[in-house]
C-alpha atoms as a PDB file:
ATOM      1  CA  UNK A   1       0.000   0.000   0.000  1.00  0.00           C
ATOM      2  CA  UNK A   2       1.319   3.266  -1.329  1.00  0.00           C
ATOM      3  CA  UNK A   3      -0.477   5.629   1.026  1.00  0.00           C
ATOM      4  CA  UNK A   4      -1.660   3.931   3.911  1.00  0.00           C
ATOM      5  CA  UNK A   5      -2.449   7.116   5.852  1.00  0.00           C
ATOM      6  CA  UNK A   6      -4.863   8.134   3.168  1.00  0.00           C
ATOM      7  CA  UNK A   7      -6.304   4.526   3.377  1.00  0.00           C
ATOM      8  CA  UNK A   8      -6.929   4.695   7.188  1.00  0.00           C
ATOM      9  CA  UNK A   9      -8.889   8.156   6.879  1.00  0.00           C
ATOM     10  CA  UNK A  10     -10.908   6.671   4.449  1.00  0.00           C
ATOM     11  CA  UNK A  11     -11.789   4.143   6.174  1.00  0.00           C
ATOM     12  CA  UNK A  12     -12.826   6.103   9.268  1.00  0.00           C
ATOM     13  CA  UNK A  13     -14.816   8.394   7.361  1.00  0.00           C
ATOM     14  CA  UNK A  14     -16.458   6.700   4.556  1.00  0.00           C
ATOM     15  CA  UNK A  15     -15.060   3.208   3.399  1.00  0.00           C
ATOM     16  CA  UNK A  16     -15.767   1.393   6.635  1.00  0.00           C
ATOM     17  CA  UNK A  17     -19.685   2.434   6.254  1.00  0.00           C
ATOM     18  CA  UNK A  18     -19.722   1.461   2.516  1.00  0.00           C
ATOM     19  CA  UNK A  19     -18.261  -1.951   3.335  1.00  0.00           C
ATOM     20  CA  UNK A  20     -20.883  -2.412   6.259  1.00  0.00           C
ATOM     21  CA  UNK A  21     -23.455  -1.832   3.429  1.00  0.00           C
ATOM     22  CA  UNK A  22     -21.890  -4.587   0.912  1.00  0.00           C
ATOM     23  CA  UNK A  23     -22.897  -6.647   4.473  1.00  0.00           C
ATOM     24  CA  UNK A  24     -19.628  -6.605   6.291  1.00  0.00           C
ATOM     25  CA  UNK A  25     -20.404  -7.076   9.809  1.00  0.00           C
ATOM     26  CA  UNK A  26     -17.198  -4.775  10.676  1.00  0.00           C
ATOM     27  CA  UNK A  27     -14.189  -3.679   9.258  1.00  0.00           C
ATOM     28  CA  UNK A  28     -10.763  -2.757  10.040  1.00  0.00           C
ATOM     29  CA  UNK A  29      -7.223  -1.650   8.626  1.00  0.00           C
ATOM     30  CA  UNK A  30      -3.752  -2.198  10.847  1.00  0.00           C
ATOM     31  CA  UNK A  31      -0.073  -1.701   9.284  1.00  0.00           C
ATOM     32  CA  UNK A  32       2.090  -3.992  10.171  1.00  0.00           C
ATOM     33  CA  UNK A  33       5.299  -1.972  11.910  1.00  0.00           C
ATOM     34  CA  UNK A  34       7.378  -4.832  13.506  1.00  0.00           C
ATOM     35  CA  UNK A  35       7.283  -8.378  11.865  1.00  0.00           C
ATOM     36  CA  UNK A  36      10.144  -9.158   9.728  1.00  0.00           C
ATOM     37  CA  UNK A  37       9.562  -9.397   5.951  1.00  0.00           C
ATOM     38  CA  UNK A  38       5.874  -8.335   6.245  1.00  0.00           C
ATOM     39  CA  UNK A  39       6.831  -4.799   7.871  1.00  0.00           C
ATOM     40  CA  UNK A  40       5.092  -2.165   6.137  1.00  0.00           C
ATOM     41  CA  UNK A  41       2.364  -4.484   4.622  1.00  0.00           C
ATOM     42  CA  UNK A  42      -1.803  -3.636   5.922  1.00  0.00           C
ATOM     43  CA  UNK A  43      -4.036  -6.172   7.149  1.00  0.00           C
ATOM     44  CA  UNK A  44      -7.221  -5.550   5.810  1.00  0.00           C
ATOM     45  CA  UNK A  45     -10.319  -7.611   7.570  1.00  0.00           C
ATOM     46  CA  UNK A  46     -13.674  -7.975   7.131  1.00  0.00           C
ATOM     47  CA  UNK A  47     -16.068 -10.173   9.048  1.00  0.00           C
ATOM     48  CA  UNK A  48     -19.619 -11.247   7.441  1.00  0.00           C
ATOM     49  CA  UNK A  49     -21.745 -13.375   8.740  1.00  0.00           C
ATOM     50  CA  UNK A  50     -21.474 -16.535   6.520  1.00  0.00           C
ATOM     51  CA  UNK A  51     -18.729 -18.163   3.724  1.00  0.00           C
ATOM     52  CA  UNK A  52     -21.044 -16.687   1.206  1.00  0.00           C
ATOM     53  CA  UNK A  53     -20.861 -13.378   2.702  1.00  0.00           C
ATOM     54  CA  UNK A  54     -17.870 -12.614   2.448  1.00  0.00           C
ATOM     55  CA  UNK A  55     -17.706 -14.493  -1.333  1.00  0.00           C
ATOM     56  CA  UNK A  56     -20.465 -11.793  -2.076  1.00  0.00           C
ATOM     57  CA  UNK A  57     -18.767  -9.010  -0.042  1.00  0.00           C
ATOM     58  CA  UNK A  58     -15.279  -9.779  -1.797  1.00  0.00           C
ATOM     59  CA  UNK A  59     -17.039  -9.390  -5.420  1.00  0.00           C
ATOM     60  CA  UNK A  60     -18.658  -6.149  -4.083  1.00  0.00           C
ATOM     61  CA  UNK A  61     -15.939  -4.382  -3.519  1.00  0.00           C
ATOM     62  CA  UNK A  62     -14.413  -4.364  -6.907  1.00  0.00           C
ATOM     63  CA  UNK A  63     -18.108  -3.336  -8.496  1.00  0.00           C
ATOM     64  CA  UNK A  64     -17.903  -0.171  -5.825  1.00  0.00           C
ATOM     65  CA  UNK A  65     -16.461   2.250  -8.158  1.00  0.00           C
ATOM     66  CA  UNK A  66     -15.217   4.388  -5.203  1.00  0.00           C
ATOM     67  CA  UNK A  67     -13.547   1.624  -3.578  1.00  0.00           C
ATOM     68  CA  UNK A  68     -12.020   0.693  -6.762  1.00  0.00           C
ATOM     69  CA  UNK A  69     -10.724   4.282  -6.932  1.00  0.00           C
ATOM     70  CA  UNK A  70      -9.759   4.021  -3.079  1.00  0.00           C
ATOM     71  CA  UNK A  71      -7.501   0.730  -3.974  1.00  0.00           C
ATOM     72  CA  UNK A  72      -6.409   2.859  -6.640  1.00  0.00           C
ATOM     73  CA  UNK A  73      -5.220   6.266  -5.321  1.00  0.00           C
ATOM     74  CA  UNK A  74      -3.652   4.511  -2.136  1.00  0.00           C
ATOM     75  CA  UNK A  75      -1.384   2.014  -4.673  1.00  0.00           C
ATOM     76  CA  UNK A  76      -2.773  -0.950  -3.103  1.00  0.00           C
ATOM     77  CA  UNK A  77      -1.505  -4.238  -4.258  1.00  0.00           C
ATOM     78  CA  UNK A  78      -3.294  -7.732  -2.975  1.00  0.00           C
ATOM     79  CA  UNK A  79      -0.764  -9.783  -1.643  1.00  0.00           C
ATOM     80  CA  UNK A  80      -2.782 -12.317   0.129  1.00  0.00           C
ATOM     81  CA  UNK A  81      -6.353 -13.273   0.988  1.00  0.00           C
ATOM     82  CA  UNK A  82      -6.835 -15.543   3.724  1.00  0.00           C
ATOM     83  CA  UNK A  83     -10.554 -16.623   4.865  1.00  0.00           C
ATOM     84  CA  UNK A  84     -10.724 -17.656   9.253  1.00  0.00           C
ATOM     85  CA  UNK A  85     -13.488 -18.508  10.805  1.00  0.00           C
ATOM     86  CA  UNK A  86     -13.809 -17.073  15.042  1.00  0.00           C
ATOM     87  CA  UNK A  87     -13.427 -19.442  17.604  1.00  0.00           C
ATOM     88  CA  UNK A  88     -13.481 -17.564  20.128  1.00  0.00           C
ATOM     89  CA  UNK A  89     -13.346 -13.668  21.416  1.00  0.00           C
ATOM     90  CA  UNK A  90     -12.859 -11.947  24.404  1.00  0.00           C
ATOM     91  CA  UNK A  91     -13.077  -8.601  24.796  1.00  0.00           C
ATOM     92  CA  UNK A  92     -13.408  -5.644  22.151  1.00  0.00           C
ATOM     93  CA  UNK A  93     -11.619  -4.863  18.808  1.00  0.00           C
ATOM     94  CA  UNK A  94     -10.657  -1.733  20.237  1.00  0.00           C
ATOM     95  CA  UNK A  95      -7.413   0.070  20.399  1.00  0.00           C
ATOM     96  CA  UNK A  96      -4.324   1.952  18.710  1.00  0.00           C
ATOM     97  CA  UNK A  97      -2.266  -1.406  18.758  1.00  0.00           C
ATOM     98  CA  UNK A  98      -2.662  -4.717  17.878  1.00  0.00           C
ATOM     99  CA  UNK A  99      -0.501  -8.073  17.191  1.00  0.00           C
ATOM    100  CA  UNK A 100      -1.109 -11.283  15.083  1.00  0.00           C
ATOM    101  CA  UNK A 101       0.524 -14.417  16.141  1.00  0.00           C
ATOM    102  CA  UNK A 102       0.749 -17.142  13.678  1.00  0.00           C
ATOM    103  CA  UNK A 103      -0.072 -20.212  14.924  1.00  0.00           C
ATOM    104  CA  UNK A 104       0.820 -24.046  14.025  1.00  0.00           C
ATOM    105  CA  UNK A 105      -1.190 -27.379  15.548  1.00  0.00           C
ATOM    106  CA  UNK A 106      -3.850 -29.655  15.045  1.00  0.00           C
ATOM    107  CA  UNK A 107      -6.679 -27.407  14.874  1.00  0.00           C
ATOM    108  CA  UNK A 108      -8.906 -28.109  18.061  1.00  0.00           C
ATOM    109  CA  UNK A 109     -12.891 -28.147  18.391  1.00  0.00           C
ATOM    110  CA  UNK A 110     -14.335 -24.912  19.514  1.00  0.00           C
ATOM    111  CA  UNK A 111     -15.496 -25.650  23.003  1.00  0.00           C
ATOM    112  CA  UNK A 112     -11.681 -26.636  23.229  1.00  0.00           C
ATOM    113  CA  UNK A 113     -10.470 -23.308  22.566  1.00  0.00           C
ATOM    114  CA  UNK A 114     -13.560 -21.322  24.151  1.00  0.00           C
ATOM    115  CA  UNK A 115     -11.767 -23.114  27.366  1.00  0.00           C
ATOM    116  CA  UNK A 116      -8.641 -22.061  26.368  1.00  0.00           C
ATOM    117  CA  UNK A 117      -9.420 -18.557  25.478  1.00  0.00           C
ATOM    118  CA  UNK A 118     -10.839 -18.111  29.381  1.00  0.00           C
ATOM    119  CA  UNK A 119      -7.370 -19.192  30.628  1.00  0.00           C
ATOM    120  CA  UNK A 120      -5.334 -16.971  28.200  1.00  0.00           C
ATOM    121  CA  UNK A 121      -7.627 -14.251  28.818  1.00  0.00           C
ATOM    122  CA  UNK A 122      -7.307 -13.978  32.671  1.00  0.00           C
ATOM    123  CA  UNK A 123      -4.195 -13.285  31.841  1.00  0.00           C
ATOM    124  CA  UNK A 124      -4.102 -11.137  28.484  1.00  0.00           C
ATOM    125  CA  UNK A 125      -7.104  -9.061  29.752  1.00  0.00           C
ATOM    126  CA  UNK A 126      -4.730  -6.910  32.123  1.00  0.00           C
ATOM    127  CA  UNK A 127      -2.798  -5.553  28.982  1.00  0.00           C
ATOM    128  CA  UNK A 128      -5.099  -5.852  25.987  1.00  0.00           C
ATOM    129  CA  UNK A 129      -8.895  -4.571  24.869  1.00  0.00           C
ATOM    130  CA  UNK A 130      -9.542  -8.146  23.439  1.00  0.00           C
ATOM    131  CA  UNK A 131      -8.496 -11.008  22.246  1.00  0.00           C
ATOM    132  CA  UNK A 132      -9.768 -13.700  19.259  1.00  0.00           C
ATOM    133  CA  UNK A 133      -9.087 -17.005  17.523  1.00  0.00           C
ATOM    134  CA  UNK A 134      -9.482 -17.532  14.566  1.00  0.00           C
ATOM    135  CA  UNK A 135      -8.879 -20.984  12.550  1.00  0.00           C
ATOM    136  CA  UNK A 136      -7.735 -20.973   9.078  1.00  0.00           C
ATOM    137  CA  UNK A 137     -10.640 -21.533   6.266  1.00  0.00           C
ATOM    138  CA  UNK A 138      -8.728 -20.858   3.337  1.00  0.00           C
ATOM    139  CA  UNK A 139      -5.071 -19.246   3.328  1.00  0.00           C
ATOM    140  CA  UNK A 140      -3.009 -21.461   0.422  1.00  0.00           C
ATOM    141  CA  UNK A 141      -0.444 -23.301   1.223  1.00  0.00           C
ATOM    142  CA  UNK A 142       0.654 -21.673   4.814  1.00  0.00           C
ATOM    143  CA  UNK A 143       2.767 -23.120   7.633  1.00  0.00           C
ATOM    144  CA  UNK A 144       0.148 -21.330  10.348  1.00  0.00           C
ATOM    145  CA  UNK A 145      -3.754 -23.078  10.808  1.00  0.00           C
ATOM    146  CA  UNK A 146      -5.134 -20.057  12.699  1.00  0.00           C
ATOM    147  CA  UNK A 147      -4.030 -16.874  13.897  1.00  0.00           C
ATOM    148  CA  UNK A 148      -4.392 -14.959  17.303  1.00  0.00           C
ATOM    149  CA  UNK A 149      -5.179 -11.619  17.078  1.00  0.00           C
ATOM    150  CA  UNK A 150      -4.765  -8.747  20.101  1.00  0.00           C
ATOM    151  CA  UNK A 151      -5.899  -5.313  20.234  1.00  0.00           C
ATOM    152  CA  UNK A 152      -4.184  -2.769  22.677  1.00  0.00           C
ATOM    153  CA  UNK A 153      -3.930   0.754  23.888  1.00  0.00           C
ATOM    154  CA  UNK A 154      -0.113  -0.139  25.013  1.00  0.00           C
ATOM    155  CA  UNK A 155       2.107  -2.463  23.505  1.00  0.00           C
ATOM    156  CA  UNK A 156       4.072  -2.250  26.859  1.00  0.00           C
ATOM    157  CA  UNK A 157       1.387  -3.724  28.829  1.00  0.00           C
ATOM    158  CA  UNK A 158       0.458  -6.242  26.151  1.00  0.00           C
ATOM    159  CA  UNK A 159       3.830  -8.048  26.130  1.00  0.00           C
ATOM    160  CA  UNK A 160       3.403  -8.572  29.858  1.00  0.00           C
ATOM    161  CA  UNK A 161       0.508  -9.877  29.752  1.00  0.00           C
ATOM    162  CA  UNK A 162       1.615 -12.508  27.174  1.00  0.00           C
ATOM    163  CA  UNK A 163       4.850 -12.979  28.997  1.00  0.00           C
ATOM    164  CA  UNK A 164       2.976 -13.972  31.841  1.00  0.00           C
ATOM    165  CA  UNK A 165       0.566 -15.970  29.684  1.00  0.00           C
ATOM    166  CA  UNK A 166       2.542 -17.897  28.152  1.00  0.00           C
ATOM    167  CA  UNK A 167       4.596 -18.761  31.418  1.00  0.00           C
ATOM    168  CA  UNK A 168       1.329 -20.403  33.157  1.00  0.00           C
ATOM    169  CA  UNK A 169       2.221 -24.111  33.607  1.00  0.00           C
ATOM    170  CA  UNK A 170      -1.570 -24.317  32.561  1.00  0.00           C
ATOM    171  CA  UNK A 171      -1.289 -22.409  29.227  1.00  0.00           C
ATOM    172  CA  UNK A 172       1.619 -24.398  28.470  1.00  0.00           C
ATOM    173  CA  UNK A 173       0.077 -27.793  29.293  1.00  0.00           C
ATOM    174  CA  UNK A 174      -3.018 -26.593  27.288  1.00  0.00           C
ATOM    175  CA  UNK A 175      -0.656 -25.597  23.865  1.00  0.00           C
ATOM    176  CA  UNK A 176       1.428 -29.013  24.535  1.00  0.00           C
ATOM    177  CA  UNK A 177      -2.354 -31.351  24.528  1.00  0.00           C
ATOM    178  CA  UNK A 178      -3.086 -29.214  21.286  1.00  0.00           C
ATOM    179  CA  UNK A 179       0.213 -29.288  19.908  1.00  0.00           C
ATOM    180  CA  UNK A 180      -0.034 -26.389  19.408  1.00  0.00           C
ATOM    181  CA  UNK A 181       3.192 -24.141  18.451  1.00  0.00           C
ATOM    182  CA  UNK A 182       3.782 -19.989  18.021  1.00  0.00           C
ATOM    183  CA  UNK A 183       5.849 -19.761  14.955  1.00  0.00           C
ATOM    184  CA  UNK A 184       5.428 -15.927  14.902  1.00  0.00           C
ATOM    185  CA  UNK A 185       3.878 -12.838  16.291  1.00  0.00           C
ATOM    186  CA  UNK A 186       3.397  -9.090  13.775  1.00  0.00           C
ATOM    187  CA  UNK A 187       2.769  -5.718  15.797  1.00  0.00           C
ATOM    188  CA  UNK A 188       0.777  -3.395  14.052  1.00  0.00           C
ATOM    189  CA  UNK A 189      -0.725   0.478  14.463  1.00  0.00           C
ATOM    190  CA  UNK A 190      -4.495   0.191  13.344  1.00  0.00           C
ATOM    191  CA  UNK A 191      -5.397   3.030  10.771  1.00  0.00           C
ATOM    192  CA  UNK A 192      -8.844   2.513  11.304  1.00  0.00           C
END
């Protein structure tokens, strides 16, 4: 993305309503600041309601002849599309910072990981606004099977939060019965 500033203000002023009316359920835009090779890249995500939804939602956008122009003035280049479904959530979507950690495992059942997510929230609640899983749909051939996404006010207080997270004996007996394995983590600034 060329102009990701110009990006984020659209989406706070206009682009996030528009996409809400092609039946996105919400909408959001984070640059990726610290995460390797994929610094400087913008996660764009939608959530609909359904597989079909976002199918539908997808073709939308490139019949919305101001998002098309959006896309366009901004330099915006797909890189990747990946489709998860939520597992679970805790919290709200809310806040300046966020991270994504990439996970690898054999992808457990969701009252597994509603379980889970009560445990890892007890502890990531004291430094983030909220917390989801999400398990791969559709992302091509990809080392992760779901992500884990955080959204913060203070990237400070987020890290100890997971530090302490992920030194619970019971988080760590709970990723070891899941196989379950971090292979990565992105911080990003949300533009909108």
């Amino acid at each position: 993305m060329g102009d990701a500033q110009k990006f984020g203000e659209a989406g706070a002023s206009w682009a996030d309503d528009r996409l809400k009316s092609l039946g996105a359920i919400s909408s959001s835009a984070s640059q990726i600041i610290m995460g390797g090779e994929l610094s400087g890249l913008v996660i764009v995500a939608f959530e609909f309601d359904s597989i079909d939804g976002a199918m539908n939602g997808q073709a939308g956008i490139y019949k919305d002849a101001d998002l098309v122009k959006l896309m366009e003035d901004t330099q915006v280049k797909v890189q990747r599309r990946n489709l998860f479904r939520v597992q679970a959530e805790r919290g709200s979507r809310d806040g300046a910072y966020g991270t994504v950690l990439y996970i690898a495992g054999t992808p457990a059942a969701d009252s597994v990981v509603e379980a889970n997510m009560d445990l890892n929230w007890s502890h990531i609640q004291h430094g983030a606004n909220g917390l989801t899983s999400m398990l791969s749909v559709a992302s091509g051939p990809a080392p992760f099977m779901g992500t884990v996404a955080t959204w913060a006010d203070s990237l400070d207080s987020l890290m100890e939060a997971s530090s302490k997270n992920f030194a619970d004996p019971e988080v760590q007996q709970a990723m070891a019965d899941s196989k379950m394995q971090v292979l990565g983590r992105v911080i990003t600034r949300r533009l909108f």
